[in-house]
Protein backbone atom coordinates (compact mmCIF):
# COMPACT_ATOMS: atom_id res chain seq x y z
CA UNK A 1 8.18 5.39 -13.77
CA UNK A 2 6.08 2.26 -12.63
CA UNK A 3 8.68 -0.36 -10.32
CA UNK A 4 7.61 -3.55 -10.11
CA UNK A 5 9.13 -6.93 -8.73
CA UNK A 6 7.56 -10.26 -10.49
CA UNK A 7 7.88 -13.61 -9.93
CA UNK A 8 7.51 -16.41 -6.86
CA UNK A 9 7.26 -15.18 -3.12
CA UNK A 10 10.99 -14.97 -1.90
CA UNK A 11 12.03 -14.59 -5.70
CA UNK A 12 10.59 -11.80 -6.99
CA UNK A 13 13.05 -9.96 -9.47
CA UNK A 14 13.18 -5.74 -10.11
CA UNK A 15 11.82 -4.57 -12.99
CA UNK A 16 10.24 -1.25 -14.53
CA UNK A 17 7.16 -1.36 -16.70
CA UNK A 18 7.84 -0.04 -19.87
CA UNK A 19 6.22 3.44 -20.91
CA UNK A 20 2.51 2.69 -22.10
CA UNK A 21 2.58 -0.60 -21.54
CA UNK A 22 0.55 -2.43 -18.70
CA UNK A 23 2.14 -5.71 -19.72
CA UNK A 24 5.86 -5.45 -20.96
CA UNK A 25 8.58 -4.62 -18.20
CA UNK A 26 12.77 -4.13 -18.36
CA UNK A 27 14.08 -6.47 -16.05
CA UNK A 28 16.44 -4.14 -13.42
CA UNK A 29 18.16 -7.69 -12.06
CA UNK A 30 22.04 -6.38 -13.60
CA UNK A 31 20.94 -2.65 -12.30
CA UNK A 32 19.96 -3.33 -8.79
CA UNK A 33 19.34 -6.87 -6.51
CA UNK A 34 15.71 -5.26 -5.52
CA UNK A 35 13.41 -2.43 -5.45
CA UNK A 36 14.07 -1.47 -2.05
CA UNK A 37 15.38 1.35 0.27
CA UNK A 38 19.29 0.62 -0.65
CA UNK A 39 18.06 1.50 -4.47
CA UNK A 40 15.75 4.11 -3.55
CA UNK A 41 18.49 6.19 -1.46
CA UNK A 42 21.14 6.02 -3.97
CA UNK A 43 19.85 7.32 -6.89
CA UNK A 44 18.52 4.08 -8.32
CA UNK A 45 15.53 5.95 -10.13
CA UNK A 46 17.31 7.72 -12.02
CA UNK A 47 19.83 5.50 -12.98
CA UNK A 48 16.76 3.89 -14.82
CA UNK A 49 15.01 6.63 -15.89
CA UNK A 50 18.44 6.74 -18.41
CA UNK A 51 18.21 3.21 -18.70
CA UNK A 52 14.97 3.30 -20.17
CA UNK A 53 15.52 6.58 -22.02
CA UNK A 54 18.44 4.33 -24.30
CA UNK A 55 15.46 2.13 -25.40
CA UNK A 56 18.31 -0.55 -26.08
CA UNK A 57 16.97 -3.22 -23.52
CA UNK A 58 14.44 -5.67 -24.74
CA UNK A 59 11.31 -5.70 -22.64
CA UNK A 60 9.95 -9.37 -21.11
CA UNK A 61 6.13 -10.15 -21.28
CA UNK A 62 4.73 -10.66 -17.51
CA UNK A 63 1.69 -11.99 -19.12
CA UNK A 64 0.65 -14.82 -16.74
CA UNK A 65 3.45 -14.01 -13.83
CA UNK A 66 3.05 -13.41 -10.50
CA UNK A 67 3.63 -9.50 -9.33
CA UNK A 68 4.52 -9.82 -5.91
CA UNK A 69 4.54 -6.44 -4.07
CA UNK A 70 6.46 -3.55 -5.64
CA UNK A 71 8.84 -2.63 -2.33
CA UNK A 72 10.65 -5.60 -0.79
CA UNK A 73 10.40 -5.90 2.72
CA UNK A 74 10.62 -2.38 4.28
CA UNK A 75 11.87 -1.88 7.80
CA UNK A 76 8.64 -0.61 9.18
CA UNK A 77 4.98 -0.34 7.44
CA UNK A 78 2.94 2.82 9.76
CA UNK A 79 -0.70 3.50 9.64
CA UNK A 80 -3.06 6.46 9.68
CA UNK A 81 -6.14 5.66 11.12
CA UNK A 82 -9.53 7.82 10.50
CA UNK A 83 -8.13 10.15 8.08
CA UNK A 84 -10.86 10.35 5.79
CA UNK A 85 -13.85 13.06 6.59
CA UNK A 86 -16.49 10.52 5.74
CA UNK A 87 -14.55 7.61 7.44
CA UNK A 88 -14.60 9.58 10.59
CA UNK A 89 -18.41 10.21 10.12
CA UNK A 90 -19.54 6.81 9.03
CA UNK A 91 -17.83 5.90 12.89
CA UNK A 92 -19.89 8.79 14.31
CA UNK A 93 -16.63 10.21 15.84
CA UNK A 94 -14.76 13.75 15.91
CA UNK A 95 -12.13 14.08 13.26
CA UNK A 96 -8.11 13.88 15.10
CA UNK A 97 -6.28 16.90 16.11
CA UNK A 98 -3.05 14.54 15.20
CA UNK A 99 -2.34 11.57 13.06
CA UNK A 100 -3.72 8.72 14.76
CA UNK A 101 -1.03 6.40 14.51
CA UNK A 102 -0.01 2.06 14.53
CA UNK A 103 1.93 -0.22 13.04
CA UNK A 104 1.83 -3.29 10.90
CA UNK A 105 4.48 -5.73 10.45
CA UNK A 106 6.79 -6.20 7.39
CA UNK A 107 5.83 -9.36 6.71
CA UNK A 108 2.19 -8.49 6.63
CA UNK A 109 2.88 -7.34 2.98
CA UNK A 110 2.01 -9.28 0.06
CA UNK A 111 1.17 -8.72 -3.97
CA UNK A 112 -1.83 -7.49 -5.41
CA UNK A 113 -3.08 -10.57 -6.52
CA UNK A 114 -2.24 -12.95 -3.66
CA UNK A 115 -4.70 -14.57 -1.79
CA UNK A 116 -5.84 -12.86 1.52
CA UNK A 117 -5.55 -15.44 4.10
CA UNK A 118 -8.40 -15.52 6.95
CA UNK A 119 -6.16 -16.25 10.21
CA UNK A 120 -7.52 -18.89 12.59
CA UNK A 121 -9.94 -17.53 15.26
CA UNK A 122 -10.82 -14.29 12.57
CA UNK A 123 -14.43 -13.45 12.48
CA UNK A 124 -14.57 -10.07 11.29
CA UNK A 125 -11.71 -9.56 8.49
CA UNK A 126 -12.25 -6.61 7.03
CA UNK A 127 -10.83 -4.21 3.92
CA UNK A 128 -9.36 -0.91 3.61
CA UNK A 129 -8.46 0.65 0.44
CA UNK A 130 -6.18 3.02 0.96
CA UNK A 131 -3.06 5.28 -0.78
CA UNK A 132 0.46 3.77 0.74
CA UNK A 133 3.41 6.35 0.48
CA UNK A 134 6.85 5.23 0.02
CA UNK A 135 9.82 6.87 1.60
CA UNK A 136 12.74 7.50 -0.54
CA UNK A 137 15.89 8.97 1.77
CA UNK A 138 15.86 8.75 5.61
CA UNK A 139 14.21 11.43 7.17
CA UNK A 140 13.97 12.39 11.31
CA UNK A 141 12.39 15.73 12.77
CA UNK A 142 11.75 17.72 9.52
CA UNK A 143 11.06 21.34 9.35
CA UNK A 144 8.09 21.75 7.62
CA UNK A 145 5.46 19.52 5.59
CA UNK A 146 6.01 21.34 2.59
CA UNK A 147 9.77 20.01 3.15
CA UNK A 148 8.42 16.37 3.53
CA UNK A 149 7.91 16.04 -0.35
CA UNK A 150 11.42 15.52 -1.01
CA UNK A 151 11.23 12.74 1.34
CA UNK A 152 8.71 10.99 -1.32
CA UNK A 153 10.20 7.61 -3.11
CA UNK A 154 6.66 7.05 -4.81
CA UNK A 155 3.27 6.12 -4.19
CA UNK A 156 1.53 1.91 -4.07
CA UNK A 157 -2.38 1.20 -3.86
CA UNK A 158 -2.50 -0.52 -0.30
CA UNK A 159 -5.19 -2.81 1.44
CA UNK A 160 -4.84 -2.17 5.02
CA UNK A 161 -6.87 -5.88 5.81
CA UNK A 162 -7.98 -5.27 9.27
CA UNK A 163 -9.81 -8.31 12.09
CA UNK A 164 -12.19 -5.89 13.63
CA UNK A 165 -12.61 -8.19 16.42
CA UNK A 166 -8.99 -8.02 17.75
CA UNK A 167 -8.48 -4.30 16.92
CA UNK A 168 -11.70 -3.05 18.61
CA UNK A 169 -13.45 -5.74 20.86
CA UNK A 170 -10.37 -6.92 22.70
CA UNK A 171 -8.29 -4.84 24.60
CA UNK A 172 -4.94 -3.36 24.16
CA UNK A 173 -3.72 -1.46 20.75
CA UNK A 174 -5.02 -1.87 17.51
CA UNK A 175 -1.57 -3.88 16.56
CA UNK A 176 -3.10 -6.69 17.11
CA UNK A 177 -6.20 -6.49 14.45
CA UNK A 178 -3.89 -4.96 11.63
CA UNK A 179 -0.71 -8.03 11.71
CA UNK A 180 -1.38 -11.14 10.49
CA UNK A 181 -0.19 -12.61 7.34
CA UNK A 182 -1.15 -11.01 3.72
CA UNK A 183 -2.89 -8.44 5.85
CA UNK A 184 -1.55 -5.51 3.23
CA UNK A 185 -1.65 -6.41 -0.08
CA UNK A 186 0.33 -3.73 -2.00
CA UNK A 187 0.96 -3.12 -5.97
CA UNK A 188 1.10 -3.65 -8.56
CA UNK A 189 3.53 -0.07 -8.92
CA UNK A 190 5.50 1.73 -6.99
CA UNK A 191 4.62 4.76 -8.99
CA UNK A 192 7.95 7.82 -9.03
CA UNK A 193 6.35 11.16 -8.37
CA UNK A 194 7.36 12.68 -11.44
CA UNK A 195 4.82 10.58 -12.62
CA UNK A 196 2.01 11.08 -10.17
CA UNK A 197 2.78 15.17 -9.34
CA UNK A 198 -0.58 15.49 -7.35
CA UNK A 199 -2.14 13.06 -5.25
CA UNK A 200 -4.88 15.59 -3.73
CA UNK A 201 -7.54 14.38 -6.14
CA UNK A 202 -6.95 10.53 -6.77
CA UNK A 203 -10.24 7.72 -6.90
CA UNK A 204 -10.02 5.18 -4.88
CA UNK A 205 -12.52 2.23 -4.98
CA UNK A 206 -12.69 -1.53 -3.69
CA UNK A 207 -15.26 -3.97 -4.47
CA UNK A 208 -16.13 -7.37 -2.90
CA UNK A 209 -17.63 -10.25 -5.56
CA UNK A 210 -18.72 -7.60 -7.62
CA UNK A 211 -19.81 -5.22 -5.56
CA UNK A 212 -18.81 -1.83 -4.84
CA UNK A 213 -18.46 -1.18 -1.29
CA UNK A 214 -15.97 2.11 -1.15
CA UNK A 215 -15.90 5.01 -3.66
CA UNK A 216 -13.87 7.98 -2.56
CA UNK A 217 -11.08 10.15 -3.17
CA UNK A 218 -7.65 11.82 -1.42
CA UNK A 219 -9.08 15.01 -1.59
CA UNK A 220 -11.31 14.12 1.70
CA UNK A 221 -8.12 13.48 3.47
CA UNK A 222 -7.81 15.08 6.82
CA UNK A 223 -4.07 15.02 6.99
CA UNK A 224 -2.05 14.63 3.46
CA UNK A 225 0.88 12.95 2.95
CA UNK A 226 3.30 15.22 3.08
CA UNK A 227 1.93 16.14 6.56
CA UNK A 228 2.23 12.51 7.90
CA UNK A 229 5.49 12.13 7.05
CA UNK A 230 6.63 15.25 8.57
CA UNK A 231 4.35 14.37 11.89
CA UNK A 232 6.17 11.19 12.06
CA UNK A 233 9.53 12.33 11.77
CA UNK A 234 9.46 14.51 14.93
CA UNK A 235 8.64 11.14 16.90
CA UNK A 236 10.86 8.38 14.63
CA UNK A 237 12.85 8.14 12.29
CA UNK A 238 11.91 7.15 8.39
CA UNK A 239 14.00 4.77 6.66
CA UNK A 240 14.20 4.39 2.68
CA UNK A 241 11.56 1.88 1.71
CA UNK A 242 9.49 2.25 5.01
CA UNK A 243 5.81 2.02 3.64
CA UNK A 244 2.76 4.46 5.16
CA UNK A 245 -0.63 3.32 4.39
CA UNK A 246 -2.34 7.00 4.64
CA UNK A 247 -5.86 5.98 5.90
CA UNK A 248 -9.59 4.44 4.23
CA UNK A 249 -12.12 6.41 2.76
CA UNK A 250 -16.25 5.62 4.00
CA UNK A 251 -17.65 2.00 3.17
CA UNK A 252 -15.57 -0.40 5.31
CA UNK A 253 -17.05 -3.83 6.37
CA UNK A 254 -17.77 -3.06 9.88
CA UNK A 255 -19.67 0.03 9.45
CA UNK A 256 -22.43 -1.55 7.02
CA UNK A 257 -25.52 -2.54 8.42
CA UNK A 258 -25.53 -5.22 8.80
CA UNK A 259 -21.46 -5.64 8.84
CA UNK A 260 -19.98 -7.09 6.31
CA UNK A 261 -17.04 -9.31 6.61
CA UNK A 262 -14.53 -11.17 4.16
CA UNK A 263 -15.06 -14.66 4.09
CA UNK A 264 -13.31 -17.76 2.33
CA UNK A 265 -14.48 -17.79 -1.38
CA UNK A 266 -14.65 -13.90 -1.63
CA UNK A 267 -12.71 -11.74 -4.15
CA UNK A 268 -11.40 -8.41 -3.76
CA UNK A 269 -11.18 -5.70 -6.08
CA UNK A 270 -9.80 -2.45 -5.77
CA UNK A 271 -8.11 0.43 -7.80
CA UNK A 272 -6.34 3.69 -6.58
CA UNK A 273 -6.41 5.80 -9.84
CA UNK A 274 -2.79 5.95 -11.29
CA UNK A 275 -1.06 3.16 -8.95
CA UNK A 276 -2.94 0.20 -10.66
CA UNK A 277 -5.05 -2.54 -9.45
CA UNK A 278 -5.75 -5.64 -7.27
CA UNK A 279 -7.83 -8.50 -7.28
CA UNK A 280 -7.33 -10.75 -3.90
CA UNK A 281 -8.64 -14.04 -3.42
CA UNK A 282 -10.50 -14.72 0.00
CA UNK A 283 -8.56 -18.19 1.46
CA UNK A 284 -9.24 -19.95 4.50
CA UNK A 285 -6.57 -20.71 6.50
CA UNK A 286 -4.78 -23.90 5.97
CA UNK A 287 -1.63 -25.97 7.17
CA UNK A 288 0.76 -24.80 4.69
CA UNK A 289 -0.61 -20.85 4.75
């Protein structure tokens, strides 16, 4: 199944796209008050997988609505930096022993066609396509990555928007270049693994105005998902609807020579194949951002 939540910022209401369909949904507002870790612990996939089985509900057109990100606001979003063979070379560095791990704020998350807002003082915005993992129960010191899979709520195409300048240049931890507002645009699915059984092969791609600036796949991952969330869980623990944005394939902003940063007027496109689409306006920043 494909969750999605539609409508303003602050307002968005559950729904589930209906089976080969990219444009009519089942509204899940009597089911559940949002796709979130509550709904994802206690069954609330499959409660819908019968719902939409009946085929009694009548379906709403989205056409022309807003899809606002498909998780609401987890209790943690983690990151997995240089986990992509030809990331790690384009940098000219060795490839981690471990996860190399940060954070990112809740409320960095936004939909998958909302603008990307250029914080004041950014120079060097940059993108990240990337596969984001959801959790679906809460999980702490698992045995075994194999074991991790059952830990799996579903899979989200991710933008992991990074300022280069305030992650790299200035000191301290990376935090601080990978936090401000819309800086992970997610959607427009959270996609159930039944429907996505392998994620060792999936395209991802991003273009900006047009042009194509990363072409990869999961298959050059260093660690997998699976892995990450078991690595994770022997330092934290992993609550339902926490979000893990698993790393960025070659052709980032910063390594392009020249570099190549987002700028005010830009548009971003990018696809993860089976989790969907985005296409992000480039704002500048502005009183009421």
């Amino acid at each position: 199944m494909k969750f999605l939540r539609y409508g303003p910022p602050g307002a968005e209401r559950p729904a589930v796209l209906v089976p080969g369909s990219d444009h009519l949904a089942l509204d899940l507002s009597d089911v559940t008050s949002d796709v979130d870790g509550v709904f994802l612990a206690n069954g609330g996939a499959a409660r819908v997988a019968e719902l939409v089985a009946d085929g009694a509900r009548k379906p709403v057109d989205l056409t022309g609505e807003r899809i606002g990100p498909p998780i609401a606001r987890p209790s943690a979003i983690y990151g997995i930096g240089l986990n992509y063979r030809d990331h790690a070379a384009e940098a000219g560095l060795e490839l981690p022993t471990e996860p190399v791990v940060f954070t990112k704020p809740p409320n960095s998350l936004v939909g998958p066609t909302d603008p990307i807002v250029i914080p004041p003082g950014a120079t060097q915005v940059d993108w990240e396509v990337e596969l984001g993992v959801v959790i679906g129960r809460r999980a702490a010191n698992l045995a075994s990555p194999e074991a991790a899979n059952d830990y799996i709520g579903g899979y989200v195409a991710v933008n992991d928007v990074s300022e280069r300048a305030w992650q790299m240049a200035r000191p301290g931890q990376w935090i601080k270049g990978k936090s401000f507002a819309t800086s992970n645009p997610a959607g427009p699915y959270l996609v159930t693994p039944d429907e996505l059984p392998s994620v060792g092969d999936l395209r991802l791609k991003l273009a900006v105005n047009g042009e194509t600036m990363q072409d990869g796949t999961t298959a050059d991952l260093v660690f997998t998902p699976d892995h990450i969330i078991w690595y994770l869980s022997q330092f934290l623990v992993l609550e339902p609807g926490d979000l893990i944005d698993t790393g960025t394939p070659a052709g980032i902003g910063m390594r392009r020579n020249p570099p190549r940063f987002l700028a005010a007027g830009d548009v971003v496109e990018l696809e993860v194949a089976g989790l969907g689409e985005h296409r992000s306006p480039v704002e500048p920043f502005t009183a009421r951002s």
